[in-house]
N, C-alpha and C. Protein backbone atom coordinates (compact mmCIF):
# COMPACT_ATOMS: atom_id res chain seq x y z
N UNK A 1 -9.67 -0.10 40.60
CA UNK A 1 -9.07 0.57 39.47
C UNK A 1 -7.56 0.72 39.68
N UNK A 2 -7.19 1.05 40.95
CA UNK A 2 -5.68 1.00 41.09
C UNK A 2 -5.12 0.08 41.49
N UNK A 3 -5.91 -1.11 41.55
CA UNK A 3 -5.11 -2.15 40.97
C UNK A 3 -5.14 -2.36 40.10
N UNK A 4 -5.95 -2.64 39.04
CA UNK A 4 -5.56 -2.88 37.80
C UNK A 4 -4.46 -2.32 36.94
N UNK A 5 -4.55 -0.62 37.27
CA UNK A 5 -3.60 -0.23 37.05
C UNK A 5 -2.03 -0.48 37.45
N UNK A 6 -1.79 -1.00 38.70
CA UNK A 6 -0.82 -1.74 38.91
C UNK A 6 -0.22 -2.97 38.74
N UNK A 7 -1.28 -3.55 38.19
CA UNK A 7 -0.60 -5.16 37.30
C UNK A 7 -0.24 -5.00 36.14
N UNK A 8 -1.14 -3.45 35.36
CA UNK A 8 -0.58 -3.59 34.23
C UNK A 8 1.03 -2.85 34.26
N UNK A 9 1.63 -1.89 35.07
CA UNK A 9 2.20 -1.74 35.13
C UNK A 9 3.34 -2.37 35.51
N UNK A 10 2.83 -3.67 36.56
CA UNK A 10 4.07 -5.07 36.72
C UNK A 10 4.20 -5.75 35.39
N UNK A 11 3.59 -5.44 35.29
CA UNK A 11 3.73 -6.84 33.73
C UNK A 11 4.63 -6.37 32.76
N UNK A 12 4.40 -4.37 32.64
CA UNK A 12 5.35 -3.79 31.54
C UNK A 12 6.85 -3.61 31.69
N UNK A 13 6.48 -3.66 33.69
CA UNK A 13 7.94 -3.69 34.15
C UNK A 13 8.81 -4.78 33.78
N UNK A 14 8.17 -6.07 34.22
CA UNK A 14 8.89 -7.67 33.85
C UNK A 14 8.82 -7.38 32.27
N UNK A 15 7.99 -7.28 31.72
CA UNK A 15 8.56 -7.31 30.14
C UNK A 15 10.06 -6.53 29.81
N UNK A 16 9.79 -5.73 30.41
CA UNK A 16 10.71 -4.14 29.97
C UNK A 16 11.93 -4.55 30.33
N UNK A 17 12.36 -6.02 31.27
CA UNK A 17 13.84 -6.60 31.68
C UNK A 17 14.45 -7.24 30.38
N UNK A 18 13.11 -7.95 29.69
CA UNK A 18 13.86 -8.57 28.62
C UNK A 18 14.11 -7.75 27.10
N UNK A 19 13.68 -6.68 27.22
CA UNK A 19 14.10 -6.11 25.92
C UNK A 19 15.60 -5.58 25.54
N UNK A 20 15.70 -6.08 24.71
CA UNK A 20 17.25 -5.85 24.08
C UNK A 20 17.48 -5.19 22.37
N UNK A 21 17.80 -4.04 23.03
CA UNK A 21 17.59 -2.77 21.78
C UNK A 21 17.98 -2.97 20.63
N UNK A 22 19.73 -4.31 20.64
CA UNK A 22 20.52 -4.28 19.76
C UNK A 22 19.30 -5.57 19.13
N UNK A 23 19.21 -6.39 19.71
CA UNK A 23 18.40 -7.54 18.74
C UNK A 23 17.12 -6.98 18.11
N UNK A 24 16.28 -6.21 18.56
CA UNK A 24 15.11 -5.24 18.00
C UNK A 24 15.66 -4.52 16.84
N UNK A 25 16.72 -3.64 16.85
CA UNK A 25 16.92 -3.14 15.74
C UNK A 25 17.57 -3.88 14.89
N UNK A 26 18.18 -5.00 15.17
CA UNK A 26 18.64 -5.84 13.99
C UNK A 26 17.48 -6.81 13.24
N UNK A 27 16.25 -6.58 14.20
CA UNK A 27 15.19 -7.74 13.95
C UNK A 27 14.29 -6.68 12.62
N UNK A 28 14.11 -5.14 13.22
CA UNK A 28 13.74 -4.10 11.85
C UNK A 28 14.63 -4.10 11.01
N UNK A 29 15.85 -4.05 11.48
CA UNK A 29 16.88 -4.09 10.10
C UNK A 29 16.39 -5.09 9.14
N UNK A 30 16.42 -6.12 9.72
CA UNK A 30 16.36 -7.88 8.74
C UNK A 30 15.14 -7.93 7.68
N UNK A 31 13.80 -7.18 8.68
CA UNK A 31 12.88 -6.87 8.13
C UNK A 31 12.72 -5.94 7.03
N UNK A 32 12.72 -4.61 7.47
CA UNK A 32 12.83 -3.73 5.95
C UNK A 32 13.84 -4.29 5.11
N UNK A 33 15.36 -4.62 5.32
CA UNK A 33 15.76 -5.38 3.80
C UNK A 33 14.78 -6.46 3.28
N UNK A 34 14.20 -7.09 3.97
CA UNK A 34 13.58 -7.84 3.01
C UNK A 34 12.87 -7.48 2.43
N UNK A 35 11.67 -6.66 3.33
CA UNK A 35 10.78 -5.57 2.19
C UNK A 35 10.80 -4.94 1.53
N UNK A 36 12.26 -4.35 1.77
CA UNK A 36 12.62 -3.86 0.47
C UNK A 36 12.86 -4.51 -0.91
N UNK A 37 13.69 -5.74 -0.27
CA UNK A 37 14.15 -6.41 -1.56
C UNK A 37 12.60 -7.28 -2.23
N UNK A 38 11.80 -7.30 -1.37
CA UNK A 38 10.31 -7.59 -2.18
C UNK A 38 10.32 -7.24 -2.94
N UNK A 39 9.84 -5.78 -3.35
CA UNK A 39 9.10 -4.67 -3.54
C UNK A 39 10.14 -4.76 -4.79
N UNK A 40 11.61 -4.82 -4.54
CA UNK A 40 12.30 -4.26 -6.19
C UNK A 40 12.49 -5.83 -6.91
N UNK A 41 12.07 -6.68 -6.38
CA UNK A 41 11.91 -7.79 -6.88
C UNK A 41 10.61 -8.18 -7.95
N UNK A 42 9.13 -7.34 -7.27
CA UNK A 42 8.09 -7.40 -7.86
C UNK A 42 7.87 -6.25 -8.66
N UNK A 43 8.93 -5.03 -8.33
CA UNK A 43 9.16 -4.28 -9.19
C UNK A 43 9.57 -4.51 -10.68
N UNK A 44 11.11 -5.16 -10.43
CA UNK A 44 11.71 -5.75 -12.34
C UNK A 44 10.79 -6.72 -12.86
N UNK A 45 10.16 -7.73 -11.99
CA UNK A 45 9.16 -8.40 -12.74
C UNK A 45 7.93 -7.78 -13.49
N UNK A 46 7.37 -6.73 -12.81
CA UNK A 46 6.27 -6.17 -13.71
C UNK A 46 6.77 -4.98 -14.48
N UNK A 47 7.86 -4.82 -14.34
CA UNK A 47 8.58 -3.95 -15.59
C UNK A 47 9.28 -4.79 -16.85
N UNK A 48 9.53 -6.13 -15.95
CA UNK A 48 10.27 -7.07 -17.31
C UNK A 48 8.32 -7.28 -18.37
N UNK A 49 7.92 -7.81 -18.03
CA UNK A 49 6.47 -8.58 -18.17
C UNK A 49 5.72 -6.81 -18.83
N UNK A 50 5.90 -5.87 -18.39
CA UNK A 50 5.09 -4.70 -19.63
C UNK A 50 5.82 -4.36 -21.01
N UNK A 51 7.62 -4.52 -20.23
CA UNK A 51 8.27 -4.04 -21.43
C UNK A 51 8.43 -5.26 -22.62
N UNK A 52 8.23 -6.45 -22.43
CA UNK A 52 7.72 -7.69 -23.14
C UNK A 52 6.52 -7.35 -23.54
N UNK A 53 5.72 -6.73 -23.52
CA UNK A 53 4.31 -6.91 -24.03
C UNK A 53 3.74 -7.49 -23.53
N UNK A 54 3.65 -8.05 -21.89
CA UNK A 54 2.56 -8.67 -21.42
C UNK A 54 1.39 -8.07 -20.62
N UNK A 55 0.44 -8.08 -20.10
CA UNK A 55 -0.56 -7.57 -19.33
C UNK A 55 -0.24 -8.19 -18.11
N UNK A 56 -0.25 -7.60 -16.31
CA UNK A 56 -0.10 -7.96 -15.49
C UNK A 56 -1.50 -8.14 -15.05
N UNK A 57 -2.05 -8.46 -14.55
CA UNK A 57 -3.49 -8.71 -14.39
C UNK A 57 -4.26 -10.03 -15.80
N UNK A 58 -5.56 -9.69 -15.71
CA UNK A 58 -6.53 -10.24 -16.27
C UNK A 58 -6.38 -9.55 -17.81
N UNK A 59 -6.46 -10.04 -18.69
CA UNK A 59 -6.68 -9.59 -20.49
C UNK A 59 -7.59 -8.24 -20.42
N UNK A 60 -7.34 -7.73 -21.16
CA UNK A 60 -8.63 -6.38 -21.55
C UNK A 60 -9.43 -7.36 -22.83
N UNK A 61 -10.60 -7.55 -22.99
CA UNK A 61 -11.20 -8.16 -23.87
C UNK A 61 -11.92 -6.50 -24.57
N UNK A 62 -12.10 -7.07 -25.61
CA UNK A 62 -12.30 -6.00 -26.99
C UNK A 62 -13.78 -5.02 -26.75
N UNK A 63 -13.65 -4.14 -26.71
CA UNK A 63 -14.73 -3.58 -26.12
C UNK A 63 -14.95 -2.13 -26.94
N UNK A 64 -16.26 -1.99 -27.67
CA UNK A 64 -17.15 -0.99 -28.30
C UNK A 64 -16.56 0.08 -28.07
N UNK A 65 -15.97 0.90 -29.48
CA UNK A 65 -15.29 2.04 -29.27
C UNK A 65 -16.35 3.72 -28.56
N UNK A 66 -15.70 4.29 -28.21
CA UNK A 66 -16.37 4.68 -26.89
C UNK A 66 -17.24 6.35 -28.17
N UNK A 67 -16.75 6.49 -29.34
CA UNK A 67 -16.92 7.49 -30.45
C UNK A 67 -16.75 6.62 -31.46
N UNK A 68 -18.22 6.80 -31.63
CA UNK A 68 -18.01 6.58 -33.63
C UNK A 68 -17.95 7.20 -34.83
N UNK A 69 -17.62 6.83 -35.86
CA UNK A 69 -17.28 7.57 -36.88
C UNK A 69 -17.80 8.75 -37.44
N UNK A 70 -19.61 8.42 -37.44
CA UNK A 70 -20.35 9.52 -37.34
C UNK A 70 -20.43 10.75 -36.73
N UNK A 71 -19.92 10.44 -35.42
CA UNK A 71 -20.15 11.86 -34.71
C UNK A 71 -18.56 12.31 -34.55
N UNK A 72 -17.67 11.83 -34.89
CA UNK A 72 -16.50 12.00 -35.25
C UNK A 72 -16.09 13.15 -36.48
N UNK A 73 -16.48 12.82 -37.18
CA UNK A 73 -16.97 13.17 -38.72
C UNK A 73 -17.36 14.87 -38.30
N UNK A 74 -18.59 14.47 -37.44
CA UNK A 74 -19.15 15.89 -37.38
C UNK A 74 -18.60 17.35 -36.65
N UNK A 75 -17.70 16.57 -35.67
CA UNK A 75 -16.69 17.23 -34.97
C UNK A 75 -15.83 17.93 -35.61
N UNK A 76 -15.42 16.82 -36.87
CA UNK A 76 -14.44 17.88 -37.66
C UNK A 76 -15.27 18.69 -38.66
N UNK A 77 -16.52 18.32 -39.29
CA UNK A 77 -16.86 19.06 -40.20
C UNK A 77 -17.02 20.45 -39.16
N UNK A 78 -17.37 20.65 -38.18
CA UNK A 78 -17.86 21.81 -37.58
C UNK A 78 -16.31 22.95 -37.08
N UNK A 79 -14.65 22.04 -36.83
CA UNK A 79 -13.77 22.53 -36.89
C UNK A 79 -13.59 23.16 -38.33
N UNK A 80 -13.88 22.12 -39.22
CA UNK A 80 -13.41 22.63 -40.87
C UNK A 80 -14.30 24.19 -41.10
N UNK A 81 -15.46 24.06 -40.58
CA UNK A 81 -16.33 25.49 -41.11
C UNK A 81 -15.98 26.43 -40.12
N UNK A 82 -15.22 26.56 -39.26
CA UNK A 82 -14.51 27.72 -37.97
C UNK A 82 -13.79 28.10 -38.89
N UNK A 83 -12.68 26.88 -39.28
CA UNK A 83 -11.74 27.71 -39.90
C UNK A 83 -11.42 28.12 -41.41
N UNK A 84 -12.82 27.89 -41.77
CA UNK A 84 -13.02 28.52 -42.93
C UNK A 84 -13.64 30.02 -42.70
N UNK A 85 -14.62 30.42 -41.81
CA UNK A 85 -14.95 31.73 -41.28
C UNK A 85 -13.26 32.42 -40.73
N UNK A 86 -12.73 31.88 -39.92
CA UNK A 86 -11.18 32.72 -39.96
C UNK A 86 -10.79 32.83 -40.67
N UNK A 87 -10.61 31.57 -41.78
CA UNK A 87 -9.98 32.64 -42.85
C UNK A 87 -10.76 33.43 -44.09
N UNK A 88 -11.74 33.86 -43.99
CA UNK A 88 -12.72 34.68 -44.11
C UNK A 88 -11.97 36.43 -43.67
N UNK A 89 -12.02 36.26 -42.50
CA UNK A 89 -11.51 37.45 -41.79
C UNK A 89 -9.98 38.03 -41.94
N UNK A 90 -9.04 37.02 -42.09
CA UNK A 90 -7.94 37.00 -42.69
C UNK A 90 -7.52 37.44 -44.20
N UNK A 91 -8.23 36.89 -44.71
CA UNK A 91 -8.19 37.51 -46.22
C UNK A 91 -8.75 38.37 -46.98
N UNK A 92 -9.69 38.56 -45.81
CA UNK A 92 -10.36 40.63 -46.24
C UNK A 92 -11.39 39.96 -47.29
N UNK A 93 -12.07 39.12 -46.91
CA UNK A 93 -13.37 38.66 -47.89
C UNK A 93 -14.27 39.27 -47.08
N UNK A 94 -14.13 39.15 -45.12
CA UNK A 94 -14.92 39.61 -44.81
C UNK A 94 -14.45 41.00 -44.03
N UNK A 95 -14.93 42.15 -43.50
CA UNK A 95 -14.53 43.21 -43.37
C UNK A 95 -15.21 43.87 -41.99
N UNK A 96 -14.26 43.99 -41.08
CA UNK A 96 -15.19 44.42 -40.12
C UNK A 96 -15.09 46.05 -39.59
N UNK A 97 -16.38 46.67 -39.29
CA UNK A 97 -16.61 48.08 -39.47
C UNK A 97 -16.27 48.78 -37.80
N UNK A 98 -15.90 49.35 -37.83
CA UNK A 98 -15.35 49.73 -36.50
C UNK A 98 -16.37 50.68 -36.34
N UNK A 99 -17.29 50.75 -34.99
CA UNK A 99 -18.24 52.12 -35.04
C UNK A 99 -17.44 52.47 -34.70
N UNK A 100 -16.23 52.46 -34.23
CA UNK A 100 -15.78 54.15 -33.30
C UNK A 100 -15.03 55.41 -34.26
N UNK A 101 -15.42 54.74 -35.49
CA UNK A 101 -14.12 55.58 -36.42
C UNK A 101 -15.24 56.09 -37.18
């Protein structure tokens, strides 16, 4: 075991002669600009291509509206008769009795 541990530690040593800090950070430098400049590259393209009206991906094909008219309908008839009971209450057609008085 302590050898093994000691080869790996020769090996990190001989590596560890050739590292050179300034070429490493110029080698991340080189790198993130480019990834960066990816990224705002594939950026204006799928902002040019939506604000054109195009779809990025695959088409949406036409697909069965998810509410139909019928039960649509009924939604509002059942809003329309609420607010016909409020204004019921509003206009003193209907009258409400206070027990405490």
């Amino acid at each position: 075991m302590k050898q093994r541990l000691r080869s790996f530690f020769a090996r990190f040593k001989k590596r560890s002669a050739s590292l050179d800090p300034a070429r490493d950070w110029l080698v991340l430098l080189i790198a993130s600009m480019l990834a960066l400049s990816c990224i705002i590259i594939w950026n204006a393209w799928a902002f040019g291509t939506v604000a054109n009206g195009g779809v990025i991906g695959t088409a949406a094909t036409s697909t069965k509206p998810v509410f139909d008219q019928a039960s649509l309908d009924a939604v509002h008839a059942i809003f329309a008769n609420r607010a016909a009971e409020q204004g019921k209450y509003v206009t003193g057609a209907y009258r409400y009795a206070d027990p405490s008085h």
